[in-house]
N, C-alpha and C. Protein backbone atom coordinates (compact mmCIF):
# COMPACT_ATOMS: atom_id res chain seq x y z
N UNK A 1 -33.41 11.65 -0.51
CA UNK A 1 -32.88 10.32 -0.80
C UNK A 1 -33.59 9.28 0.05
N UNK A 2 -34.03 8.18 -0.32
CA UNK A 2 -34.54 7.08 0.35
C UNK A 2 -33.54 6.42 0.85
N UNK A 3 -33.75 5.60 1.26
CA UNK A 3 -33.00 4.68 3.10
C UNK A 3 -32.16 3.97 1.65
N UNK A 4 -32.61 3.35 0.73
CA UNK A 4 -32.10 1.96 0.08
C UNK A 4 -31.15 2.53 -0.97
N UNK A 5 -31.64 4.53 -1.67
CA UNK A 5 -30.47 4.40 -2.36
C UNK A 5 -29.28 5.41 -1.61
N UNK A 6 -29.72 5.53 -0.55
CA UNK A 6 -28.44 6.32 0.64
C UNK A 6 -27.89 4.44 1.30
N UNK A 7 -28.22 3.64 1.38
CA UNK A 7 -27.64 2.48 1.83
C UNK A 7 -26.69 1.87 0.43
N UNK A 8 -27.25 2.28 -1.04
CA UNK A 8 -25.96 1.51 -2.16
C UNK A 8 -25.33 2.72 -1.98
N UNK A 9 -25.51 3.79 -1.82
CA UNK A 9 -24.79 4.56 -1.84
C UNK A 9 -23.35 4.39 -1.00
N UNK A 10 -23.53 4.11 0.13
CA UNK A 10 -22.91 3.66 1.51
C UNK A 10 -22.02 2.56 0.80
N UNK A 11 -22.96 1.24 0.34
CA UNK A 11 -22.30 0.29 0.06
C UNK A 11 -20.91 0.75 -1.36
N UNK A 12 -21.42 1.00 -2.00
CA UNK A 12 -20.36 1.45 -3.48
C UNK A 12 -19.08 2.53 -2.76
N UNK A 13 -19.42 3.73 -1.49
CA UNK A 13 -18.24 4.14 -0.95
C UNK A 13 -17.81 3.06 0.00
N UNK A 14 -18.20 2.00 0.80
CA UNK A 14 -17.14 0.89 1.32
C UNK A 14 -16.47 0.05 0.59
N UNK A 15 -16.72 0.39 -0.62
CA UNK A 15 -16.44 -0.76 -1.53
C UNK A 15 -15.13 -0.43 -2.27
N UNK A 16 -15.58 0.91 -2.53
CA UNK A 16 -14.28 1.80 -3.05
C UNK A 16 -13.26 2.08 -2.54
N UNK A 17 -13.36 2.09 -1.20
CA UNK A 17 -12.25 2.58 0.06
C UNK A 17 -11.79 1.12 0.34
N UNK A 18 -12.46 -0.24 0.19
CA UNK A 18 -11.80 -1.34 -0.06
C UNK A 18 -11.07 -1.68 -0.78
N UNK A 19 -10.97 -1.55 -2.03
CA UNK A 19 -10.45 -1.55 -3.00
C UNK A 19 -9.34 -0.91 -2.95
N UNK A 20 -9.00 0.23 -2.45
CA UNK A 20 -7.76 1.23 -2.80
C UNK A 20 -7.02 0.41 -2.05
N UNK A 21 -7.51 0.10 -0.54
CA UNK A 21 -6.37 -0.69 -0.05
C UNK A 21 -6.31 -1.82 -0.35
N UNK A 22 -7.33 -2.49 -0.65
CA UNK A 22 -6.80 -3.93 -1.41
C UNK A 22 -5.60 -3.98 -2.46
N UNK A 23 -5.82 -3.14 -3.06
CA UNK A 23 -4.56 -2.67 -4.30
C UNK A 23 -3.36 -2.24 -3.60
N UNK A 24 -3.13 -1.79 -2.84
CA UNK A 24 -2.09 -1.18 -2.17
C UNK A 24 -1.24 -1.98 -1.43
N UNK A 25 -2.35 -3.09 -1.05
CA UNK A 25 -2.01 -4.25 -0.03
C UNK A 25 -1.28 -5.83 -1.17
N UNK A 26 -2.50 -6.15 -2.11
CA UNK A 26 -2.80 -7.44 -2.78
C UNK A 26 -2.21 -7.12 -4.08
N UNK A 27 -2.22 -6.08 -4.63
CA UNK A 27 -2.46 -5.77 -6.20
C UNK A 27 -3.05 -6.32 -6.49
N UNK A 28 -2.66 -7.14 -7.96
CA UNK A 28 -3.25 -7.51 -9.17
C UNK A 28 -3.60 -9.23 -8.15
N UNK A 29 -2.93 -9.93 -7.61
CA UNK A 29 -3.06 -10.79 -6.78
C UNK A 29 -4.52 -11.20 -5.93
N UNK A 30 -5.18 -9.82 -5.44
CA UNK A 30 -6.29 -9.43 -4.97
C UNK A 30 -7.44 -9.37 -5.58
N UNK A 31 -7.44 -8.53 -6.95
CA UNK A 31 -7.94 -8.38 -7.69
C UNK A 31 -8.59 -9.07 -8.36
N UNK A 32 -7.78 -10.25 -8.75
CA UNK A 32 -8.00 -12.23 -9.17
C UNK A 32 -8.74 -12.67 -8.45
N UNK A 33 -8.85 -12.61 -7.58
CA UNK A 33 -9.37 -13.31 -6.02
C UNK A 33 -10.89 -12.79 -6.41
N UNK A 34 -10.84 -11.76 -6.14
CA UNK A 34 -12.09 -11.08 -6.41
C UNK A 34 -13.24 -11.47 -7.44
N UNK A 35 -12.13 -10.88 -8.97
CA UNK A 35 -12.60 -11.38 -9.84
C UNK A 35 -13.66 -12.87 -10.03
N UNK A 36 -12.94 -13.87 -9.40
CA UNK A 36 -12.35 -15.58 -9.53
C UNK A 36 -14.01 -15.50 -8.79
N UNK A 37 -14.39 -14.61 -7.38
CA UNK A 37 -15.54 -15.34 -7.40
C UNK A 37 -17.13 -14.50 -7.81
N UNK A 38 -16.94 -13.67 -8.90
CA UNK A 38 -17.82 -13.03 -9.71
C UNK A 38 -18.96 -13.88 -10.08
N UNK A 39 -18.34 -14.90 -10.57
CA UNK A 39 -19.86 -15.83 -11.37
C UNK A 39 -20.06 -16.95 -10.14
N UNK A 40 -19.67 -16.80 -8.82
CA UNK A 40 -20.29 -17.68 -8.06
C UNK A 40 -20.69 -17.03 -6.68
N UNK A 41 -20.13 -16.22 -6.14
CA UNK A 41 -20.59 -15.34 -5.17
C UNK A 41 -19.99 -14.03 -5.44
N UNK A 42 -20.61 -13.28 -5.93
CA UNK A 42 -20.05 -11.79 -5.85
C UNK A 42 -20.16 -10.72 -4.74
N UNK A 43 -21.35 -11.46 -3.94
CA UNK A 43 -21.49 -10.87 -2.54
C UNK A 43 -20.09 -11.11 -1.55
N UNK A 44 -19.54 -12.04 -1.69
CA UNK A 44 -18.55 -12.78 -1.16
C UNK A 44 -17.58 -11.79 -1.32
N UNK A 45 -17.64 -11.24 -2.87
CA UNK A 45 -16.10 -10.78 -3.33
C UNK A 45 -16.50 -9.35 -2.53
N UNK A 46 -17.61 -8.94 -2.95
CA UNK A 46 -17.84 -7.76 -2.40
C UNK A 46 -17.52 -7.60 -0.68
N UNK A 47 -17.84 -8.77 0.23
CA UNK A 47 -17.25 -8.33 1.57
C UNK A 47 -16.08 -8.59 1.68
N UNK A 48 -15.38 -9.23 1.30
CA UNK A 48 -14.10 -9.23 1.00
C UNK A 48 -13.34 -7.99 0.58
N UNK A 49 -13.39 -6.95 -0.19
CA UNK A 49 -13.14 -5.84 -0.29
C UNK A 49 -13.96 -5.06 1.01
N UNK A 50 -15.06 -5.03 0.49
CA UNK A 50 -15.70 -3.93 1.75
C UNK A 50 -15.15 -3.95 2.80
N UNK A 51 -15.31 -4.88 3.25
CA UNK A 51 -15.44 -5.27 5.25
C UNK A 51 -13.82 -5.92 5.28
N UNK A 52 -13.36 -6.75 4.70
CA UNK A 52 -12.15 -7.75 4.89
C UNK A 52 -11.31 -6.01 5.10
N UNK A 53 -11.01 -5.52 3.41
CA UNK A 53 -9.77 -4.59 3.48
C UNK A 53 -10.40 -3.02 4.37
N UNK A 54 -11.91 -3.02 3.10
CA UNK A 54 -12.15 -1.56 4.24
C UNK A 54 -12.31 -0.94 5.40
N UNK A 55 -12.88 -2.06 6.26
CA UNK A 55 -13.01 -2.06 7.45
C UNK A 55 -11.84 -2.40 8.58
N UNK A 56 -11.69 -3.91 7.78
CA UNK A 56 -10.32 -4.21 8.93
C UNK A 56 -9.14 -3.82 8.68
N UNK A 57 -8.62 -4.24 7.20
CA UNK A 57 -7.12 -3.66 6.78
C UNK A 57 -7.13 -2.37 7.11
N UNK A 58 -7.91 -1.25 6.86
CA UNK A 58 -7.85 0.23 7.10
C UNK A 58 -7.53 0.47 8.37
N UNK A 59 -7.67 -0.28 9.48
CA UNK A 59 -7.78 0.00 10.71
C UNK A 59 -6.22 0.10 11.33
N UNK A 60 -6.28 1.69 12.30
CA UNK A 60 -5.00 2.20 12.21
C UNK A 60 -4.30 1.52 13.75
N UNK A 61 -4.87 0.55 13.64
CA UNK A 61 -4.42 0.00 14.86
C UNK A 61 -2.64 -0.79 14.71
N UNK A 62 -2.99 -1.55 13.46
CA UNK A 62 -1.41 -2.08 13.12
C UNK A 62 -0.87 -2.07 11.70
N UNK A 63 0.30 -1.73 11.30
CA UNK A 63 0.98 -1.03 10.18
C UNK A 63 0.64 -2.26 9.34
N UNK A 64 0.69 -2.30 7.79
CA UNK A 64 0.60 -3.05 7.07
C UNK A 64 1.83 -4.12 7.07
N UNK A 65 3.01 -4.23 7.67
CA UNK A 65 4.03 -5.21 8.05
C UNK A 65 3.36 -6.05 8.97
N UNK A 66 2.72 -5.41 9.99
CA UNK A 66 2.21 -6.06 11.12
C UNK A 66 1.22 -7.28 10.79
N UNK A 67 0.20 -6.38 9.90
CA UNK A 67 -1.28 -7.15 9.67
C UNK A 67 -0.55 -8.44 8.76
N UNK A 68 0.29 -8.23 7.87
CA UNK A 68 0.47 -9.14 7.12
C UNK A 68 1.31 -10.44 7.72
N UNK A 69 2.14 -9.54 8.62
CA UNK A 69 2.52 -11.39 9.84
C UNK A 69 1.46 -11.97 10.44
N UNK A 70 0.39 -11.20 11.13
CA UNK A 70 -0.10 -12.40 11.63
C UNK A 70 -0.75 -12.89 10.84
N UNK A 71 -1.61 -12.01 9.47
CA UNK A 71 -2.08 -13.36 8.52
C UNK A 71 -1.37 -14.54 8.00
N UNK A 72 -0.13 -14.40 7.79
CA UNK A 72 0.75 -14.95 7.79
C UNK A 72 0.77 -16.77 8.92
N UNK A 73 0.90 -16.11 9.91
CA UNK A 73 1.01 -17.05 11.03
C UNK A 73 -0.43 -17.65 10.84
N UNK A 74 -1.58 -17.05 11.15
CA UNK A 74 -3.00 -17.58 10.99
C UNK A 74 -3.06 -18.25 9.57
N UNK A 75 -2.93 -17.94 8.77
CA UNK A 75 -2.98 -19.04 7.28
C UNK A 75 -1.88 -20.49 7.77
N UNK A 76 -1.34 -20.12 7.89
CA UNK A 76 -0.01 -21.63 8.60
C UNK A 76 -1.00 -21.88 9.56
N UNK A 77 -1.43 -21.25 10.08
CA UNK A 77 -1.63 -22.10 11.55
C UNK A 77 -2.93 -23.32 11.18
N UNK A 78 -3.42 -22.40 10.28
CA UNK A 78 -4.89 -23.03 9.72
C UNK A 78 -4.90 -24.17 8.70
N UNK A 79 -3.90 -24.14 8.29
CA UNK A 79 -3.62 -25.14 7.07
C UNK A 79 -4.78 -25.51 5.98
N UNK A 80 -4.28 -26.09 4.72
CA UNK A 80 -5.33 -25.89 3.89
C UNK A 80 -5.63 -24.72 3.06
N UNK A 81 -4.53 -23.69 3.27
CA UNK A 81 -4.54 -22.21 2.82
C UNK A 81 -3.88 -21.64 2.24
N UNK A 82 -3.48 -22.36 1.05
CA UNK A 82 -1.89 -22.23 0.84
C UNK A 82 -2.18 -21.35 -0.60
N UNK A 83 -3.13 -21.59 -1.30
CA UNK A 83 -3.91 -20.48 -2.35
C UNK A 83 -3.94 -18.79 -1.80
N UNK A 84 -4.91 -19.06 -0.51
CA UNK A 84 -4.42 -17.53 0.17
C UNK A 84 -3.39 -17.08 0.89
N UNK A 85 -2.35 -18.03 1.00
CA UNK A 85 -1.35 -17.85 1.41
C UNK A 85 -0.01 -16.93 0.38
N UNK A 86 -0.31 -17.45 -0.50
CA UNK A 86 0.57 -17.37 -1.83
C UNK A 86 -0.29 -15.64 -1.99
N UNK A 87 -1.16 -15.15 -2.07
CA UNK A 87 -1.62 -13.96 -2.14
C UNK A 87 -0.68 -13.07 -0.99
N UNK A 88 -1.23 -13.95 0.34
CA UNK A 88 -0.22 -12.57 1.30
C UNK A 88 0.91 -13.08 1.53
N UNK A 89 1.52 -14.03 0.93
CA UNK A 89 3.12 -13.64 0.73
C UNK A 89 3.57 -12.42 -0.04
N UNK A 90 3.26 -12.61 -1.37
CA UNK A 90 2.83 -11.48 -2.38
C UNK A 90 2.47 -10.02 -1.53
N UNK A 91 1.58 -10.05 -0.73
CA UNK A 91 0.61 -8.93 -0.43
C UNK A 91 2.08 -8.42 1.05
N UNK A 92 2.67 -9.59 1.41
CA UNK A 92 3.67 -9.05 2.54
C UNK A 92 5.12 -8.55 1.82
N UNK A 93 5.39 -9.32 1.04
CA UNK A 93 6.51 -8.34 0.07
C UNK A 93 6.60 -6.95 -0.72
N UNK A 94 5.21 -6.72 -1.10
CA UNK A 94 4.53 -5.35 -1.25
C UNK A 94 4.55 -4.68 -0.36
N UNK A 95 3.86 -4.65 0.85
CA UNK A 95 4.18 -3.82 2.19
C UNK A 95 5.37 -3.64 2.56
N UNK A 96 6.23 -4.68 2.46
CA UNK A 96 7.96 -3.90 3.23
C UNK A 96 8.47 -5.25 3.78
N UNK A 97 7.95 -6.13 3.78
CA UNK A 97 8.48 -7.78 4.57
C UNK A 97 9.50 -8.19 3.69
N UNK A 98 10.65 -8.39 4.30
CA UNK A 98 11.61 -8.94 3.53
C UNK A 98 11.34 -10.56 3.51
N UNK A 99 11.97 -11.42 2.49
CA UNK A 99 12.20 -11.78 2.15
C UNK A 99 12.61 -13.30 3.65
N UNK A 100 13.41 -12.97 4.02
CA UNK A 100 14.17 -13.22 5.08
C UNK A 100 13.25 -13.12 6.63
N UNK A 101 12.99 -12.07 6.48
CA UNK A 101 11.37 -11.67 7.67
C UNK A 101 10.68 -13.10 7.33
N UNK A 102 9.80 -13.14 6.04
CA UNK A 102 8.73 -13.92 6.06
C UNK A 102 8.94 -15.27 6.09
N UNK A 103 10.46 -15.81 5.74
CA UNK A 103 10.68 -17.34 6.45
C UNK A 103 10.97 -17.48 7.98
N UNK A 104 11.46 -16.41 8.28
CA UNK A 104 11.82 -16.39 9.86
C UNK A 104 10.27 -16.50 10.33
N UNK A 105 9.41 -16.19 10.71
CA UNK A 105 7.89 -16.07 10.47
C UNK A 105 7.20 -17.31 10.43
N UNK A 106 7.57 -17.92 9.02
CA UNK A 106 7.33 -19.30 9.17
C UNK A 106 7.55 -20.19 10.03
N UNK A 107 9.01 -19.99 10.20
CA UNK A 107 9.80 -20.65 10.63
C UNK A 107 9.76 -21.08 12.12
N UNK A 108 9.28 -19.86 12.90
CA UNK A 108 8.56 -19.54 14.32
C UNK A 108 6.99 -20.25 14.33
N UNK A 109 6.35 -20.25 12.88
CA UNK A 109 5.02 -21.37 13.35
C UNK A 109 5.40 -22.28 13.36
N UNK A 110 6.41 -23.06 13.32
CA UNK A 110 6.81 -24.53 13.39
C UNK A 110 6.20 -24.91 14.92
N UNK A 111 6.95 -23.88 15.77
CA UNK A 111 6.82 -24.06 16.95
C UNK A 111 5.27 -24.61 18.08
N UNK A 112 4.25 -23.72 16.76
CA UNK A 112 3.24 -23.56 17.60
C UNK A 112 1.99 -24.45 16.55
N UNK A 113 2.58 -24.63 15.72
CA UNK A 113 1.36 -24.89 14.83
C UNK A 113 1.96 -26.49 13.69
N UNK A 114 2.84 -26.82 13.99
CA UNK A 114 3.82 -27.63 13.63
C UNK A 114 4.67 -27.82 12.36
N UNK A 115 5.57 -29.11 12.38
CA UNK A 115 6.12 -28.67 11.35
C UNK A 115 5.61 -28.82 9.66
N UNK A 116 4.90 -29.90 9.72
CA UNK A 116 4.16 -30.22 8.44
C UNK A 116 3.25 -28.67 8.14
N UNK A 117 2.69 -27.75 8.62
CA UNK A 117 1.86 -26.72 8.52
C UNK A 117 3.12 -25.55 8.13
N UNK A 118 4.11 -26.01 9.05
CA UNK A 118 5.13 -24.76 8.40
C UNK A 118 6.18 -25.11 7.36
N UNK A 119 6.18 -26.02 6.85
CA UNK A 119 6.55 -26.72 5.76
C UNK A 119 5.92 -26.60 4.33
N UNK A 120 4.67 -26.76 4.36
CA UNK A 120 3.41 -26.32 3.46
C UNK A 120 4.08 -24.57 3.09
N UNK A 121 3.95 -23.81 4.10
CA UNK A 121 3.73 -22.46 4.10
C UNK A 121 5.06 -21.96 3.28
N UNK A 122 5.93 -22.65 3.69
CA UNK A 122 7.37 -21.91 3.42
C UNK A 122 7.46 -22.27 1.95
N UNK A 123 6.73 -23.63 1.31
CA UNK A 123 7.16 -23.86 0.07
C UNK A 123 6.22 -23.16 -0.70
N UNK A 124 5.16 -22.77 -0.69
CA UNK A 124 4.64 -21.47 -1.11
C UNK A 124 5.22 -20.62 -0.73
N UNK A 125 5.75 -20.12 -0.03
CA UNK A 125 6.79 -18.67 -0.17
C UNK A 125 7.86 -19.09 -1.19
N UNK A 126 8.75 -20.22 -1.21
CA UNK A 126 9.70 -20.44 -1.82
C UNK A 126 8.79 -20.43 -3.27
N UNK A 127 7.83 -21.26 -3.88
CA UNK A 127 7.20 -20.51 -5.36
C UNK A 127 6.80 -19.27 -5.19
N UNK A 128 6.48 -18.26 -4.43
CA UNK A 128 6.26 -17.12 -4.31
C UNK A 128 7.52 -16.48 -5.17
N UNK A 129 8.62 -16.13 -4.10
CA UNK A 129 9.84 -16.05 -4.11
C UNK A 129 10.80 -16.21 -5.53
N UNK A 130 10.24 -17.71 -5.69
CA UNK A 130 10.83 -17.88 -7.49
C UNK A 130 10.20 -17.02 -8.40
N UNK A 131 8.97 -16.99 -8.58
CA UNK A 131 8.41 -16.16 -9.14
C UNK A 131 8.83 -14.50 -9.18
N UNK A 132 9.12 -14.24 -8.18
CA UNK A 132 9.65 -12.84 -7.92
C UNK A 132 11.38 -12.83 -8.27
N UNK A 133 12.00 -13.25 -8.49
CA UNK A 133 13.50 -13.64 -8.62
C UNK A 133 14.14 -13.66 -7.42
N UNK A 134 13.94 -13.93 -6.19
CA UNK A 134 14.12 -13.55 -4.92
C UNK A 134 14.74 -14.65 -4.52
N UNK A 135 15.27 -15.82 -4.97
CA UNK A 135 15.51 -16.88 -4.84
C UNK A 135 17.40 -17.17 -5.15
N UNK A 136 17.63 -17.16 -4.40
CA UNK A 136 17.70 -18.16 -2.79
C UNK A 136 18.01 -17.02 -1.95
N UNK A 137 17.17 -17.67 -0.87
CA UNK A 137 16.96 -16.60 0.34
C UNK A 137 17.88 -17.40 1.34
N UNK A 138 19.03 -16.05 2.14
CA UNK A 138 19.69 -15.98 2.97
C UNK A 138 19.67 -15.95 4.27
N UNK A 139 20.02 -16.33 5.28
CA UNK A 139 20.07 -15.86 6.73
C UNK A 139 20.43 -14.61 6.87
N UNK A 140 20.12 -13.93 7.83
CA UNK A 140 20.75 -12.31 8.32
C UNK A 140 21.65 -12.56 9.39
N UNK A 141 22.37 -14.11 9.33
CA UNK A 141 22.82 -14.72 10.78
C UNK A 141 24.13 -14.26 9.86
């Protein structure tokens, strides 16, 4: 085998092992994403699976509840993100995040990242949320 087709080789198994967890993580949500940038960067979509889910999501350092709060907090914190936000709301209700978890969450970036940024965030969870029938969300107080 030569260097270049043992290197697609390489590339098509990171790609694949991206994918499973992208699906596992994003679903069909992910998938879009991907899709969406086919006719303008597909290299893009491709590290995005590869490297984004295969590399980092795979990594057994923190449970999929975990990874998905702090993206969570980092999309709020960052503002302007409310497209990929609406994915890992989605992508945190799939993993095991209640409902209740992911405004409390929000609700804690107020603190650090303010309130207009955690305001943004929560009303994409709240269309998240509608969308899912999950609506109206309760205190655990």
């Amino acid at each position: 085998m030569s260097g270049s087709v043992e290197e697609a080789e390489v590339r098509r198994e990171r790609f694949a092992h991206g994918l499973e967890v992208l699906d596992r993580v994003d679903g069909e949500a992910g998938r879009r994403v991907v899709e969406a940038l086919g006719d303008i960067s597909p290299e893009l979509g491709h590290q995005v699976v590869a490297w984004g889910f295969g590399e980092i999501y795979s990594r057994p350092g923190l449970a999929p509840r975990e990874r998905q709060l702090v993206t969570l907090g980092m999309l709020t914190a960052l503002g302007g993100c409310e497209p990929q936000l609406e994915v890992h709301i989605n992508a945190s209700l799939n993993v095991g995040l209640t409902p209740q978890e992911i405004v409390e969450a929000l609700l804690h970036s107020a603190a650090y990242c303010g309130f207009p940024k955690a305001v943004n965030a929560t009303f994409v969870a709240k269309k998240v949320f509608g969308e899912r029938g999950l609506l109206p969300v309760t205190e655990d107080r």
